[in-house]
PDB file of N, CA and C in Angstrom:
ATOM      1  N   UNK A   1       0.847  -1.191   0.000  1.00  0.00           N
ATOM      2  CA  UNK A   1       0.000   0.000   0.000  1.00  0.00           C
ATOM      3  C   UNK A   1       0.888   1.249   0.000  1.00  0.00           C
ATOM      4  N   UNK A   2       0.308   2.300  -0.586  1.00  0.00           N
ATOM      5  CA  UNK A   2       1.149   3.745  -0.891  1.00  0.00           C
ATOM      6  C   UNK A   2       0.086   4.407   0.028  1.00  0.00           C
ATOM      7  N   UNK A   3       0.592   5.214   0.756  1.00  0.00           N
ATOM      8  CA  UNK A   3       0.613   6.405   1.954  1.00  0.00           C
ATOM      9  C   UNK A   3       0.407   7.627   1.085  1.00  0.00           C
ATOM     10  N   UNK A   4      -0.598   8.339   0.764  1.00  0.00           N
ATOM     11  CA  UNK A   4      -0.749   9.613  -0.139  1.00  0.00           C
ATOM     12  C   UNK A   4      -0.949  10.494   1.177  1.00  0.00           C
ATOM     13  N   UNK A   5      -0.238  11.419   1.043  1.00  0.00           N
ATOM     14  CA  UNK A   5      -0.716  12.971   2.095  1.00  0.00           C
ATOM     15  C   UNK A   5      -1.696  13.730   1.187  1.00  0.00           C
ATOM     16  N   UNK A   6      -2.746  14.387   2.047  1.00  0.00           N
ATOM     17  CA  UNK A   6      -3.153  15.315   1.139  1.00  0.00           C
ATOM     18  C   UNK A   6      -3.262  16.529   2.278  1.00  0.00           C
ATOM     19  N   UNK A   7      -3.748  17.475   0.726  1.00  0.00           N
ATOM     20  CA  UNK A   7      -3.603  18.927   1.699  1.00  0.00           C
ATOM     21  C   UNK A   7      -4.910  19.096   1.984  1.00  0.00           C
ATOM     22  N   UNK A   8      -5.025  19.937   2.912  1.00  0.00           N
ATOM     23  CA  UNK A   8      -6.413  20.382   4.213  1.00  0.00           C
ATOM     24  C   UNK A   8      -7.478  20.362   3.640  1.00  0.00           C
ATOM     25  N   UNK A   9      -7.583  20.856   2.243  1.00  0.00           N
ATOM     26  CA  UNK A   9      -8.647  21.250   1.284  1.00  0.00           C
ATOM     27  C   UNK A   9      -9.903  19.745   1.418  1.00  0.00           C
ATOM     28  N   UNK A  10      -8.229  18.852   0.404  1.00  0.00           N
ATOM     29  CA  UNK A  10      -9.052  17.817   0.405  1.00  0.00           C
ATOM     30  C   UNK A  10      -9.896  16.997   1.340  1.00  0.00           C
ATOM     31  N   UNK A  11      -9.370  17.245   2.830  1.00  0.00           N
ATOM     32  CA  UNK A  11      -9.416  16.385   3.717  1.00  0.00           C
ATOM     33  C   UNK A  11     -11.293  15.969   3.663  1.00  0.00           C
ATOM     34  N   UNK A  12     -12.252  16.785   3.278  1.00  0.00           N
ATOM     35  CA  UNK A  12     -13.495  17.251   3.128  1.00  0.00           C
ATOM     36  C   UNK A  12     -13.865  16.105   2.625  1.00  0.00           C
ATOM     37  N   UNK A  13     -13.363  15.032   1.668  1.00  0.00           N
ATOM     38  CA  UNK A  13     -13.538  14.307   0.810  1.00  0.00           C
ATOM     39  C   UNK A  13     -12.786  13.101   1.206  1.00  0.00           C
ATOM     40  N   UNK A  14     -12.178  12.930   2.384  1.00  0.00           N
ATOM     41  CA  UNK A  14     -11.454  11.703   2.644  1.00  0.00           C
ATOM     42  C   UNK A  14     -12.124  11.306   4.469  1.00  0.00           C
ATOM     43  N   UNK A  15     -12.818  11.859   4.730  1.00  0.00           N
ATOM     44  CA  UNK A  15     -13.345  11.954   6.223  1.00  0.00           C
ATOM     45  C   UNK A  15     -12.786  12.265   6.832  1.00  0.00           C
ATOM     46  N   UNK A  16     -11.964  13.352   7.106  1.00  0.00           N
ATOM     47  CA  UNK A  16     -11.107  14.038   7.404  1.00  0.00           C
ATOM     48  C   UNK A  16      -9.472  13.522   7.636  1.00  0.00           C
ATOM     49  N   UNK A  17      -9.396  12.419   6.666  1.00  0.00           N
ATOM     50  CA  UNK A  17      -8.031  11.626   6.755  1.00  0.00           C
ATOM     51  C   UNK A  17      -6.976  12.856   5.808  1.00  0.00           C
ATOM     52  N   UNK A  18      -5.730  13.133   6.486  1.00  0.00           N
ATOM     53  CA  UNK A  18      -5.015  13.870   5.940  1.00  0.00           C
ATOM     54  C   UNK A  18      -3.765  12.776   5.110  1.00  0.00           C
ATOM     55  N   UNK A  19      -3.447  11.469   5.638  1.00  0.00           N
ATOM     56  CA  UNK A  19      -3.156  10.543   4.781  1.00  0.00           C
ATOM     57  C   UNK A  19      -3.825   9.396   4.520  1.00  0.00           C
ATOM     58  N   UNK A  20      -3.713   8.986   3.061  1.00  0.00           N
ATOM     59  CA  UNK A  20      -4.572   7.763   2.761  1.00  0.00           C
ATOM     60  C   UNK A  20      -4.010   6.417   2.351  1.00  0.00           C
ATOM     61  N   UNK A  21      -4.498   5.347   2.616  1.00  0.00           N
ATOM     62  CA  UNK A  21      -3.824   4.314   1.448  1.00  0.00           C
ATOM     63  C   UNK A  21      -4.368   3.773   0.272  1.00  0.00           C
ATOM     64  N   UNK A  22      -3.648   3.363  -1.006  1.00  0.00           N
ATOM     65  CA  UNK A  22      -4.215   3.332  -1.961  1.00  0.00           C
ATOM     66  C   UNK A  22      -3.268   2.009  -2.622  1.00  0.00           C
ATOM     67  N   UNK A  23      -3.756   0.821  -3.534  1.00  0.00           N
ATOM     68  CA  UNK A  23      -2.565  -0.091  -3.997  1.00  0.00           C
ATOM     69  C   UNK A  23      -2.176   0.407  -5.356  1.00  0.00           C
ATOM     70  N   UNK A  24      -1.054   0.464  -5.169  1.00  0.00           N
ATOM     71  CA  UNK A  24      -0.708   1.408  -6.719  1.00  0.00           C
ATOM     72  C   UNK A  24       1.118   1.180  -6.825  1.00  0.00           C
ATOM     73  N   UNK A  25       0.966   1.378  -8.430  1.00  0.00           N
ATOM     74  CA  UNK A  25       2.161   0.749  -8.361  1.00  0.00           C
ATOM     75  C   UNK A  25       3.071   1.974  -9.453  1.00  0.00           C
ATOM     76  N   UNK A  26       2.336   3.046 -10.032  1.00  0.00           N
ATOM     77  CA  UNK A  26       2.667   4.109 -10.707  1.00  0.00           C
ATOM     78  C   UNK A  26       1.546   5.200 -10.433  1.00  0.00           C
ATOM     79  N   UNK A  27       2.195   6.481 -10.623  1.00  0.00           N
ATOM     80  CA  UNK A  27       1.365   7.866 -10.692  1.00  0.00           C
ATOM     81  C   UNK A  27      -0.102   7.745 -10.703  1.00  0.00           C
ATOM     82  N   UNK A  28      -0.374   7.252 -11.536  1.00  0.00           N
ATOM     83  CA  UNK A  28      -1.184   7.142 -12.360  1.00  0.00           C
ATOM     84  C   UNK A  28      -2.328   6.029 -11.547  1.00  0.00           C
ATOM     85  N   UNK A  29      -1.992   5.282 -11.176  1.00  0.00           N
ATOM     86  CA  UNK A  29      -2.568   4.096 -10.359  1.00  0.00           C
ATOM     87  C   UNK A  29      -3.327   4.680  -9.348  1.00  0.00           C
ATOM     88  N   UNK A  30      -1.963   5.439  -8.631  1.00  0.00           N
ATOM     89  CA  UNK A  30      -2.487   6.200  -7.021  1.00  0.00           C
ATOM     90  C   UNK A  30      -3.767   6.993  -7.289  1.00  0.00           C
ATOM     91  N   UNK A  31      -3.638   7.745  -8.749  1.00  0.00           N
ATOM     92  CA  UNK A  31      -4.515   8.665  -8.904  1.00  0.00           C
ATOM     93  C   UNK A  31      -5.984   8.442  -9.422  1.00  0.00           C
ATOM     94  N   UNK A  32      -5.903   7.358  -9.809  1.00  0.00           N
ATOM     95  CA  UNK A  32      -6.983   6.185 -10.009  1.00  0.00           C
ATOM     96  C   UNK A  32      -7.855   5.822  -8.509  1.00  0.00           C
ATOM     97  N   UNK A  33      -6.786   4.891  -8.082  1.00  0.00           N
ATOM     98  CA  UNK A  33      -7.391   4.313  -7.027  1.00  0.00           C
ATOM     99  C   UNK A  33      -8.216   5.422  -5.666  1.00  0.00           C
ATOM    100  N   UNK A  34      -6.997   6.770  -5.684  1.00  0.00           N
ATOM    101  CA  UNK A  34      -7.896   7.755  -5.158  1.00  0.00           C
ATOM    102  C   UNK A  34      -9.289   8.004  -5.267  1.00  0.00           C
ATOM    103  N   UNK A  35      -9.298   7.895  -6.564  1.00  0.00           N
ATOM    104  CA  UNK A  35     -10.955   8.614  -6.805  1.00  0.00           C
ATOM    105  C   UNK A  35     -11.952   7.672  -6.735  1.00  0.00           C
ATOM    106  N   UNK A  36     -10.790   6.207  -6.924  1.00  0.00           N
ATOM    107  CA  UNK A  36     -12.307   4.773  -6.743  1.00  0.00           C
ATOM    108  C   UNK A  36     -12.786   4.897  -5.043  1.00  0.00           C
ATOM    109  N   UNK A  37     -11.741   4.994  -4.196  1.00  0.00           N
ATOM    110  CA  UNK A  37     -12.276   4.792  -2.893  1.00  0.00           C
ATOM    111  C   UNK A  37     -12.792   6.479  -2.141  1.00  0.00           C
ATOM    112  N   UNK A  38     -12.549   7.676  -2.863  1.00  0.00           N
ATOM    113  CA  UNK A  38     -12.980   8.760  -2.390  1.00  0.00           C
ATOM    114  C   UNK A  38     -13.422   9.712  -3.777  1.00  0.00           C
ATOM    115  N   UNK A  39     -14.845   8.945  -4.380  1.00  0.00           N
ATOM    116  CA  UNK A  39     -15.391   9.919  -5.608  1.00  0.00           C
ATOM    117  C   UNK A  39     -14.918  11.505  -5.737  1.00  0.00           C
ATOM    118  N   UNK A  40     -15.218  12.140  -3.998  1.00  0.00           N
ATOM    119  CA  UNK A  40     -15.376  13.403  -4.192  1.00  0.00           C
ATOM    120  C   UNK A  40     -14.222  13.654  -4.697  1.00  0.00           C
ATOM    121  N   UNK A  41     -12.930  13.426  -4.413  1.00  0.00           N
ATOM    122  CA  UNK A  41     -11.869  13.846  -5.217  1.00  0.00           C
ATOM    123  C   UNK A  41     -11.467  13.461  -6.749  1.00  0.00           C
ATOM    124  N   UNK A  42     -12.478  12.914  -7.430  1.00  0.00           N
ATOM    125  CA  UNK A  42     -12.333  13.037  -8.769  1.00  0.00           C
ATOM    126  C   UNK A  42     -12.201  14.618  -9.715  1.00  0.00           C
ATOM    127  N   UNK A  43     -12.940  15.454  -9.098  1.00  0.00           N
ATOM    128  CA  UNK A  43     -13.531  16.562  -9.885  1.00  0.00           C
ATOM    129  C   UNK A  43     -12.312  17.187  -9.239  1.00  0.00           C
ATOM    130  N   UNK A  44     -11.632  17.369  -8.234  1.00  0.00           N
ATOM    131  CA  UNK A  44     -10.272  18.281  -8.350  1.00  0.00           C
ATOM    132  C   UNK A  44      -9.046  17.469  -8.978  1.00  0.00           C
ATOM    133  N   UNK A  45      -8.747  16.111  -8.732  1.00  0.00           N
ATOM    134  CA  UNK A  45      -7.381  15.566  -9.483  1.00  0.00           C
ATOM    135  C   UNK A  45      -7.742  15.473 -11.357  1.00  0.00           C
ATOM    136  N   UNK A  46      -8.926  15.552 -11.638  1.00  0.00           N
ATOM    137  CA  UNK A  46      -9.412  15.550 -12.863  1.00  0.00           C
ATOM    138  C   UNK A  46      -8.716  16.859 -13.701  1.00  0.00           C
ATOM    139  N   UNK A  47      -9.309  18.133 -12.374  1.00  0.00           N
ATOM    140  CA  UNK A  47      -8.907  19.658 -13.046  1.00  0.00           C
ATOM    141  C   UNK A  47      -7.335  19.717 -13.268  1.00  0.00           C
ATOM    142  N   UNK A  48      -6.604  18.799 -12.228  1.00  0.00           N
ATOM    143  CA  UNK A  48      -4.948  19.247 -11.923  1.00  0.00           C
ATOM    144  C   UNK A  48      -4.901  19.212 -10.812  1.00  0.00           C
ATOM    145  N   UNK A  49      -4.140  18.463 -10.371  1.00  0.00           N
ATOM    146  CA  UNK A  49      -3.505  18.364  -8.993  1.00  0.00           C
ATOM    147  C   UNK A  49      -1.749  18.343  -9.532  1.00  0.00           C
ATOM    148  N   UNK A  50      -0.628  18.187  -8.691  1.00  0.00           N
ATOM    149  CA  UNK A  50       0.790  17.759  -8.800  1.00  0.00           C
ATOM    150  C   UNK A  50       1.246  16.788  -7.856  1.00  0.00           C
ATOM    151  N   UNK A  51       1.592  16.128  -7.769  1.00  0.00           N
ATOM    152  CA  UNK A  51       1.988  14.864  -7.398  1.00  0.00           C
ATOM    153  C   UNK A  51       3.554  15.095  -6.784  1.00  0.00           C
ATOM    154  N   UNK A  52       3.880  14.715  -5.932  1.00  0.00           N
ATOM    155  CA  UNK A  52       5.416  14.868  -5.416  1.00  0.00           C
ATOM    156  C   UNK A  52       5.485  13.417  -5.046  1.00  0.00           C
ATOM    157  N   UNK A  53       6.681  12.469  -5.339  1.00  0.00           N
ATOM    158  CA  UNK A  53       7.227  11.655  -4.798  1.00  0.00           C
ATOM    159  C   UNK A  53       8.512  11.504  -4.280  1.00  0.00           C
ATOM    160  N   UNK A  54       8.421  11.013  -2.890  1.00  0.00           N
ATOM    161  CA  UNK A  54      10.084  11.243  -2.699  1.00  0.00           C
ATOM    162  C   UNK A  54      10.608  12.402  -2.664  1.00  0.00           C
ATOM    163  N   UNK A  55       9.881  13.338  -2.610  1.00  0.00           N
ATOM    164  CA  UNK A  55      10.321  14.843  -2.501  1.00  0.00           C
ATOM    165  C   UNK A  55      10.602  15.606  -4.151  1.00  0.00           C
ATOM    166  N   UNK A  56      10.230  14.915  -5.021  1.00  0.00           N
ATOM    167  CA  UNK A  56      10.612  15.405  -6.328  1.00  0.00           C
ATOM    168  C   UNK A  56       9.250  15.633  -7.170  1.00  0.00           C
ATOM    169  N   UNK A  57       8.480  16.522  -7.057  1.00  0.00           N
ATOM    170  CA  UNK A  57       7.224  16.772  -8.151  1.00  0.00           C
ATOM    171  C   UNK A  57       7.527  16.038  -9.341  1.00  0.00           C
ATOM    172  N   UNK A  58       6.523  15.427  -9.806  1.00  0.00           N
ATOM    173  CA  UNK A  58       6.554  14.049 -11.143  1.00  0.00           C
ATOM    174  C   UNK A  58       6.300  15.402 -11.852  1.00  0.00           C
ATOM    175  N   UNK A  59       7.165  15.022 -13.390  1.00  0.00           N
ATOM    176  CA  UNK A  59       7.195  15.421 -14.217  1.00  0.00           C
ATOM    177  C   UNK A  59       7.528  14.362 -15.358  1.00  0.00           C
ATOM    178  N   UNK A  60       7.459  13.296 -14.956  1.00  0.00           N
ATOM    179  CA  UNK A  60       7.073  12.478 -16.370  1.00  0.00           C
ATOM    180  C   UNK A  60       5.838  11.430 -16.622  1.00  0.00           C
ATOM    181  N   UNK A  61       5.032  12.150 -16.016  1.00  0.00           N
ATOM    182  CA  UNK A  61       3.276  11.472 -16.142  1.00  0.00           C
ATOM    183  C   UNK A  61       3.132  10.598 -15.194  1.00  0.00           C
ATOM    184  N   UNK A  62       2.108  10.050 -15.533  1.00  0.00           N
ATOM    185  CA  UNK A  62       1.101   8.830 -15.039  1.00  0.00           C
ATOM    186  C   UNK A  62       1.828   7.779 -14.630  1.00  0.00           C
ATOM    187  N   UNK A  63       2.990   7.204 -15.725  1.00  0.00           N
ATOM    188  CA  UNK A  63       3.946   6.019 -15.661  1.00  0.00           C
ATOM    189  C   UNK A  63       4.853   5.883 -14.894  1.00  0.00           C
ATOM    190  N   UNK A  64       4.833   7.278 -14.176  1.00  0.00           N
ATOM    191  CA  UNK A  64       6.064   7.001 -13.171  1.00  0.00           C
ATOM    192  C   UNK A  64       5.916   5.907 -11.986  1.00  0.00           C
ATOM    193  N   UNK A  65       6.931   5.222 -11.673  1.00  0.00           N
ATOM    194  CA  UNK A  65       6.684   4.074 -10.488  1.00  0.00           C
ATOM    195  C   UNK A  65       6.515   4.724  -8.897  1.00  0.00           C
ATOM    196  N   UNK A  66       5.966   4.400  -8.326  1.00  0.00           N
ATOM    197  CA  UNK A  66       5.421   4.094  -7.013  1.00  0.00           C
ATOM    198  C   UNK A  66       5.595   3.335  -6.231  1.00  0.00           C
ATOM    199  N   UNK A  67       6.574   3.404  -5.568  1.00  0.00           N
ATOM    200  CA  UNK A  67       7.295   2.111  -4.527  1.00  0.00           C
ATOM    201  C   UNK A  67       6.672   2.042  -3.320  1.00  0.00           C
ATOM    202  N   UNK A  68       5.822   0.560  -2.709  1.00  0.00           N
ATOM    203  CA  UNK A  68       5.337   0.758  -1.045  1.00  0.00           C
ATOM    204  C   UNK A  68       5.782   1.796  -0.272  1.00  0.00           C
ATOM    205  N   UNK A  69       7.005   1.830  -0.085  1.00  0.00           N
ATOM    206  CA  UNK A  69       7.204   2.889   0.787  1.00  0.00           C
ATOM    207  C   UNK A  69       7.878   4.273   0.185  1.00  0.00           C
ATOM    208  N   UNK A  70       7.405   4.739  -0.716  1.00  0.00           N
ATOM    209  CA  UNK A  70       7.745   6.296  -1.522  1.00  0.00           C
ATOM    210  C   UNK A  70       7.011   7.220  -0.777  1.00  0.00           C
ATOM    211  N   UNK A  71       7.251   8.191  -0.286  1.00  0.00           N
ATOM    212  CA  UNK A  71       6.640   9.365   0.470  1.00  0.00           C
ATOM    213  C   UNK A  71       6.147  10.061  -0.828  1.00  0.00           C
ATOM    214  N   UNK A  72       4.318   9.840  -0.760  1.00  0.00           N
ATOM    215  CA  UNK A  72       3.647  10.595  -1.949  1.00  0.00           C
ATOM    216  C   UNK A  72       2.992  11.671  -1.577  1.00  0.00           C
ATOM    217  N   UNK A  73       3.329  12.825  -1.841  1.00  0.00           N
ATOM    218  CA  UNK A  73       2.381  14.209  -1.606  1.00  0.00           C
ATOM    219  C   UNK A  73       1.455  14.396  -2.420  1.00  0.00           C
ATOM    220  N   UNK A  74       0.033  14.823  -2.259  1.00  0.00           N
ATOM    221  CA  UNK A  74      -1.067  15.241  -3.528  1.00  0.00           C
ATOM    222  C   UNK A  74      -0.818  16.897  -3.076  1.00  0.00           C
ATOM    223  N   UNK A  75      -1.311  17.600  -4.191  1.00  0.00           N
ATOM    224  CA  UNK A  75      -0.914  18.869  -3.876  1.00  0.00           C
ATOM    225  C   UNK A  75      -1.341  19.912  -5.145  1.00  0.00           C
ATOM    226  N   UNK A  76      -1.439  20.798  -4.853  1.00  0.00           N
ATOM    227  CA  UNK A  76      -2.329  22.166  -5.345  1.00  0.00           C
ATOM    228  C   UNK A  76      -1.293  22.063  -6.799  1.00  0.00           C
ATOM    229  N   UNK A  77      -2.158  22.618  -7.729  1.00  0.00           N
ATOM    230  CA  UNK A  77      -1.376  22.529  -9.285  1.00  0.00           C
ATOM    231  C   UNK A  77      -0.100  23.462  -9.081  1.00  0.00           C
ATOM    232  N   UNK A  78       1.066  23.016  -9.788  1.00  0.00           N
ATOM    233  CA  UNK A  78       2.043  23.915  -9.506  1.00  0.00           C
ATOM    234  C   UNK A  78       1.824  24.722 -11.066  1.00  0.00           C
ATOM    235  N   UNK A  79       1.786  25.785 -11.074  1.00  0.00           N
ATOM    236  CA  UNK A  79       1.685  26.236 -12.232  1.00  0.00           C
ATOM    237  C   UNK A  79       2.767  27.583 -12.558  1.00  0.00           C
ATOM    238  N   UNK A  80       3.517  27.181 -13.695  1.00  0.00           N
ATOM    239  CA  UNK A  80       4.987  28.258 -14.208  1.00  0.00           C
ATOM    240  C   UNK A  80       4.299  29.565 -14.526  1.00  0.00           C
ATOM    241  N   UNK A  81       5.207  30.316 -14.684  1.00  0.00           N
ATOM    242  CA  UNK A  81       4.408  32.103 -14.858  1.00  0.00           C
ATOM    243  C   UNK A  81       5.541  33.315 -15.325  1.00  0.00           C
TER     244      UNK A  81
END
């Protein structure tokens, strides 16, 4: 199981769990399985969320791997400017 943190926002949508578990084995998985076991967070990871693993914001999609114990952050869109 992967350990997702989320931020305060979401917590509204997880019963007030600030971390969750999810079985996932890439980006993409976690972000899946999120929305199967907590709908309400479909409609914000849908719009954009950013993903940090291991302390490094994913920047190469969905496919990136997901190790049991990877420290995964969900987190507000990072957006360049």
């Amino acid at each position: 199981m992967v350990e997702v943190n989320l931020w305060s926002g979401l917590r509204k949508f997880t019963d007030g769990a600030e971390v969750v578990e999810v079985e996932a084995k890439t980006v993409g998985q976690v972000l899946d399985a999120l929305i199967e076991a907590h709908p309400g967070l479909g409609p914000v990871i849908e719009a954009g969320v950013s993903v940090a693993v291991d302390g490094e914001v994913v920047t190469g999609g969905r496919q990136m791997p997901v190790a049991p114990d990877s420290e995964v952050f969900l987190m507000q869109q990072i957006k360049g400017g």
